[in-house]
N, C-alpha and C. Protein backbone atom coordinates (compact mmCIF):
# COMPACT_ATOMS: atom_id res chain seq x y z
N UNK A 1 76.61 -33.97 57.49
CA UNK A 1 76.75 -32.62 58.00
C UNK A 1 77.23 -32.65 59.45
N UNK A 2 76.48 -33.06 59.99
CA UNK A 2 76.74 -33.58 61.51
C UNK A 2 78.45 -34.02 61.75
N UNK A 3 78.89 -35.24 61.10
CA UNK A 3 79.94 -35.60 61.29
C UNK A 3 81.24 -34.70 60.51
N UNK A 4 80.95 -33.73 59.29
CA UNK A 4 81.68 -32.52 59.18
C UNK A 4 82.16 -31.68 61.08
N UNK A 5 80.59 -31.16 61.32
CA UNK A 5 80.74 -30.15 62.00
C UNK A 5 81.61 -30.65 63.17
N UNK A 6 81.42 -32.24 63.51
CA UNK A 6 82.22 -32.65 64.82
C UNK A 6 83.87 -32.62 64.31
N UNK A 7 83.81 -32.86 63.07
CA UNK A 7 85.52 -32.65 62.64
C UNK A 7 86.07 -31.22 62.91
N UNK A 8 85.40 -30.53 62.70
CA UNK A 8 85.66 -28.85 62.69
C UNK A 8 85.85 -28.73 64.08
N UNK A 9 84.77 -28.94 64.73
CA UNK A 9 84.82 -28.10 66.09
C UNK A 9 86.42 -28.80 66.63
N UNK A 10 86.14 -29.95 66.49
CA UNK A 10 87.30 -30.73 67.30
C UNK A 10 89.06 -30.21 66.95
N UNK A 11 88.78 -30.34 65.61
CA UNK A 11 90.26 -29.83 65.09
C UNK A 11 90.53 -28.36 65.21
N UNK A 12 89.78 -27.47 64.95
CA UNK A 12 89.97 -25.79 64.96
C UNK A 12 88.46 -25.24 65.53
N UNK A 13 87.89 -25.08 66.50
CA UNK A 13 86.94 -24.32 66.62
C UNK A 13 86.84 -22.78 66.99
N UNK A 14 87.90 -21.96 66.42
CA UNK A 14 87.80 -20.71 65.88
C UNK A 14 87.64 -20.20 64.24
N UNK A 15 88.35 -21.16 63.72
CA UNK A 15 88.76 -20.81 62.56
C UNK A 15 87.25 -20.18 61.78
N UNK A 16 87.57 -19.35 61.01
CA UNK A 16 86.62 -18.76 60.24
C UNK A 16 85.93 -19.26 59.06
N UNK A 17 84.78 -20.17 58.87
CA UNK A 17 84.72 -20.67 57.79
C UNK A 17 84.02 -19.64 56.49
N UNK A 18 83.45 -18.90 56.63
CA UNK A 18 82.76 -17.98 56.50
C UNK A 18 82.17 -16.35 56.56
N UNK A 19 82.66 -15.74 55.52
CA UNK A 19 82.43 -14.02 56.22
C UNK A 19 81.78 -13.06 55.19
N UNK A 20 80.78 -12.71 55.27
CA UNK A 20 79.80 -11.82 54.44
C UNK A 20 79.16 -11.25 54.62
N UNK A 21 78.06 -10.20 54.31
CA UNK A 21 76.88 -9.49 54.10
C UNK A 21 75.96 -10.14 53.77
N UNK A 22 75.07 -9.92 54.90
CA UNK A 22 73.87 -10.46 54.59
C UNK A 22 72.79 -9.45 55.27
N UNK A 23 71.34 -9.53 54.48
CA UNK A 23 70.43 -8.36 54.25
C UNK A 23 69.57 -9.07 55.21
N UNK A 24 68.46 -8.74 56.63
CA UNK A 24 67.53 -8.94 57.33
C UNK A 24 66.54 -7.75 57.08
N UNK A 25 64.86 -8.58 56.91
CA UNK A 25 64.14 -7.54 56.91
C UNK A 25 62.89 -7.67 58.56
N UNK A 26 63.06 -6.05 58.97
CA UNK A 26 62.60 -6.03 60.33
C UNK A 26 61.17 -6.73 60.18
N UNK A 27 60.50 -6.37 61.22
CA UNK A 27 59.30 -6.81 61.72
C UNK A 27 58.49 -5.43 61.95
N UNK A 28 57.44 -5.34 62.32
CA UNK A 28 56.62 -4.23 62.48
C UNK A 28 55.62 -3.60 61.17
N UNK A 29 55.09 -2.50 61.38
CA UNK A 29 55.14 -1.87 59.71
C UNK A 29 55.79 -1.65 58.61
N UNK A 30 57.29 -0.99 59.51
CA UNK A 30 58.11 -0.53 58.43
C UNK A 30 58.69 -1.56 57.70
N UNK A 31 58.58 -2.45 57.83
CA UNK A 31 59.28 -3.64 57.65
C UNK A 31 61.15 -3.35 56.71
N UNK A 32 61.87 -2.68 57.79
CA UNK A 32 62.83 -1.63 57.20
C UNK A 32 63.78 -3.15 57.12
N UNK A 33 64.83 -3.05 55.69
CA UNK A 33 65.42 -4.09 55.68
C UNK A 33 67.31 -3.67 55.95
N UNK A 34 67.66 -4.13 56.66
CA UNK A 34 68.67 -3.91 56.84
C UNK A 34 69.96 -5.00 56.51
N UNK A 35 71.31 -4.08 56.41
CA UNK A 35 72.42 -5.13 56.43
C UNK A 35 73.17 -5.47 57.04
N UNK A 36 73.89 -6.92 57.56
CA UNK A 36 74.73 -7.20 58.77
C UNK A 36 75.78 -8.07 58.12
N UNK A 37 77.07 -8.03 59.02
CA UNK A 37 78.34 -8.66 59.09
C UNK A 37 78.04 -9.88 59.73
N UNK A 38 78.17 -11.03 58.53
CA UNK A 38 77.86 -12.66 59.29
C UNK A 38 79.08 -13.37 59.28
N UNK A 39 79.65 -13.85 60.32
CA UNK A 39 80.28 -14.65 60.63
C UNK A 39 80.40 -16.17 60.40
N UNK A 40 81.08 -17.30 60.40
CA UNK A 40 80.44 -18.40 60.42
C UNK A 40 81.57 -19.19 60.67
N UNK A 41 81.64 -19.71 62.30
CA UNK A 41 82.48 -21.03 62.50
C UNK A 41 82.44 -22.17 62.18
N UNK A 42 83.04 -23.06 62.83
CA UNK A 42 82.53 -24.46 63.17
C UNK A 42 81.21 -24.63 64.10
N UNK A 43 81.40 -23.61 65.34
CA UNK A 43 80.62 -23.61 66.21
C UNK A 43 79.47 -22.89 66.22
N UNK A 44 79.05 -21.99 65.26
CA UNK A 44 78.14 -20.82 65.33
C UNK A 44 78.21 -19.93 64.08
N UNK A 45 77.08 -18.97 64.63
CA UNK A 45 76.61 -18.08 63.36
C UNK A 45 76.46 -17.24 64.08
N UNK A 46 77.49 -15.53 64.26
CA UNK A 46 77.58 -14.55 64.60
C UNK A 46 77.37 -13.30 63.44
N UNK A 47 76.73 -12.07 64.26
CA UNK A 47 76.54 -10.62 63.17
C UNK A 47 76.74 -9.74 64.05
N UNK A 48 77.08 -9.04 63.05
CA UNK A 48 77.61 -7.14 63.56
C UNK A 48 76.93 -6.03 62.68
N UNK A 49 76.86 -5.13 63.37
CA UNK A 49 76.35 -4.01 62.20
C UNK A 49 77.58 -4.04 61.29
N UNK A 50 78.57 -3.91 61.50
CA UNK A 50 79.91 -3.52 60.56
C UNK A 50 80.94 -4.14 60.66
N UNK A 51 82.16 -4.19 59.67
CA UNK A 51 83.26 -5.00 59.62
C UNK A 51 84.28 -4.36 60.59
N UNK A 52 83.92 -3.19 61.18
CA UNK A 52 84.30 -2.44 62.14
C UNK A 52 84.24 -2.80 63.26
N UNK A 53 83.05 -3.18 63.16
CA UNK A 53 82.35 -3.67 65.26
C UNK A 53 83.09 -4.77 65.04
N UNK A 54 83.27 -6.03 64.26
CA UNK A 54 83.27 -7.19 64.64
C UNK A 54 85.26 -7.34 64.96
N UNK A 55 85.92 -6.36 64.26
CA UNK A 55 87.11 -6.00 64.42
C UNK A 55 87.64 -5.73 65.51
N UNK A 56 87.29 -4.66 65.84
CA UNK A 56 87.16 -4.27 67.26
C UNK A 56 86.67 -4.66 68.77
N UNK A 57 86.12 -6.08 68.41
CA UNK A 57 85.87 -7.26 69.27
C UNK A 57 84.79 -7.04 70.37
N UNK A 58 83.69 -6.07 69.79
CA UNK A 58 82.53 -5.66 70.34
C UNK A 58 81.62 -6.90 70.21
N UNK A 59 80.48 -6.87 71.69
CA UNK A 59 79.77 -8.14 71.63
C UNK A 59 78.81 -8.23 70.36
N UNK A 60 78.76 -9.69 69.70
CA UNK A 60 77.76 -9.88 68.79
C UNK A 60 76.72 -9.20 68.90
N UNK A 61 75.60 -8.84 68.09
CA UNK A 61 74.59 -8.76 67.72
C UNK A 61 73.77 -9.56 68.03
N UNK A 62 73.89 -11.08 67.47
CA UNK A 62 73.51 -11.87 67.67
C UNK A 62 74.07 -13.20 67.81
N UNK A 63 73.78 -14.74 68.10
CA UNK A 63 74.90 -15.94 67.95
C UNK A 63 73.49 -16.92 67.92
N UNK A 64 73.77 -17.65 66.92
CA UNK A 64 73.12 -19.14 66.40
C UNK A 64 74.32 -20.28 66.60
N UNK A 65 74.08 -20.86 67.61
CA UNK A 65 74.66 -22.45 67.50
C UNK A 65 74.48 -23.04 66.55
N UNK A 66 75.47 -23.68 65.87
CA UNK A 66 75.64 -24.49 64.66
C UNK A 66 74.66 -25.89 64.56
N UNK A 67 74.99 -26.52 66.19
CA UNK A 67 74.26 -27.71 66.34
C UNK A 67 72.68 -27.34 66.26
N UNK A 68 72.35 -26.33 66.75
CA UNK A 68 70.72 -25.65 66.73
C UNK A 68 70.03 -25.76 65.26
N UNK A 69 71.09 -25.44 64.06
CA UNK A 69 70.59 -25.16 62.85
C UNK A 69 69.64 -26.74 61.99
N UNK A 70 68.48 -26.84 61.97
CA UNK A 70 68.18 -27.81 61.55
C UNK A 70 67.56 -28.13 59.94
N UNK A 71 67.11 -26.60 59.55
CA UNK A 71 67.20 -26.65 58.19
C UNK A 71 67.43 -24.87 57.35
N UNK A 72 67.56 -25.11 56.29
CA UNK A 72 68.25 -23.66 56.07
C UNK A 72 67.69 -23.85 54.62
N UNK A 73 67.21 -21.98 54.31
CA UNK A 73 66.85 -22.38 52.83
C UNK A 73 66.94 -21.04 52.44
N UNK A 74 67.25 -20.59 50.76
CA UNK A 74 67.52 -19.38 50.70
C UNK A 74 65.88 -18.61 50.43
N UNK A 75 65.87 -17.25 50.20
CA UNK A 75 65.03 -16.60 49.47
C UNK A 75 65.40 -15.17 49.03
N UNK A 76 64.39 -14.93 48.20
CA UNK A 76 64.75 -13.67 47.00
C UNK A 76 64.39 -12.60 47.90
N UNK A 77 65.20 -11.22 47.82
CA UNK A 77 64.43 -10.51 49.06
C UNK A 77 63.76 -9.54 47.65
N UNK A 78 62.46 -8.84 48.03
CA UNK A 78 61.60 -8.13 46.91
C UNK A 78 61.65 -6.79 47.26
C-alpha cells in the first residue's frame, strides 16, 4: 500500500482517484445522518456538502492525509 501511494504521489499528485457519496452519522442525540461529496487522491481524503461546492473550488469540509490512514473498515449504516 505504502509503496502504491509513493508511486502516485510522485507521478501525479492531483489526479483523482476516487469520487462519491458517502453517508456520516452526527454525534449528539439526534444522531442526524447526513451525506457528503468524497474525494480521493494520491495524497488525501477530501468532502463537500455538494458536487457543487467542490466545483466551485470552495474550501473542504474536511481533509484526511493519506499517509495518516492506518486502517479502514466498512459498516452497515441502520
Amino acid at each position: 500500500m505504502k509503496e502504491m501511494q509513493s508511486k502516485l504521489v510522485r507521478d501525479n499528485q492531483k489526479a483523482i482517484l476516487h469520487k462519491d457519496w458517502v453517508f456520516k452519522q452526527g454525534k449528539g442525540a439526534s444522531k442526524k445522518i447526513s451525506q457528503r461529496f468524497l474525494i480521493m487522491t494520491a495524497r488525501e481524503l477530501t468532502w463537500f456538502h455538494s458536487v457543487a461546492e467542490y466545483e466551485s473550488g470552495a474550501t473542504a469540509l474536511g481533509v484526511v492525509k493519506i499517509m495518516d490512514i492506518y486502517k479502514c473498515s466498512e459498516t452497515l449504516m441502520q
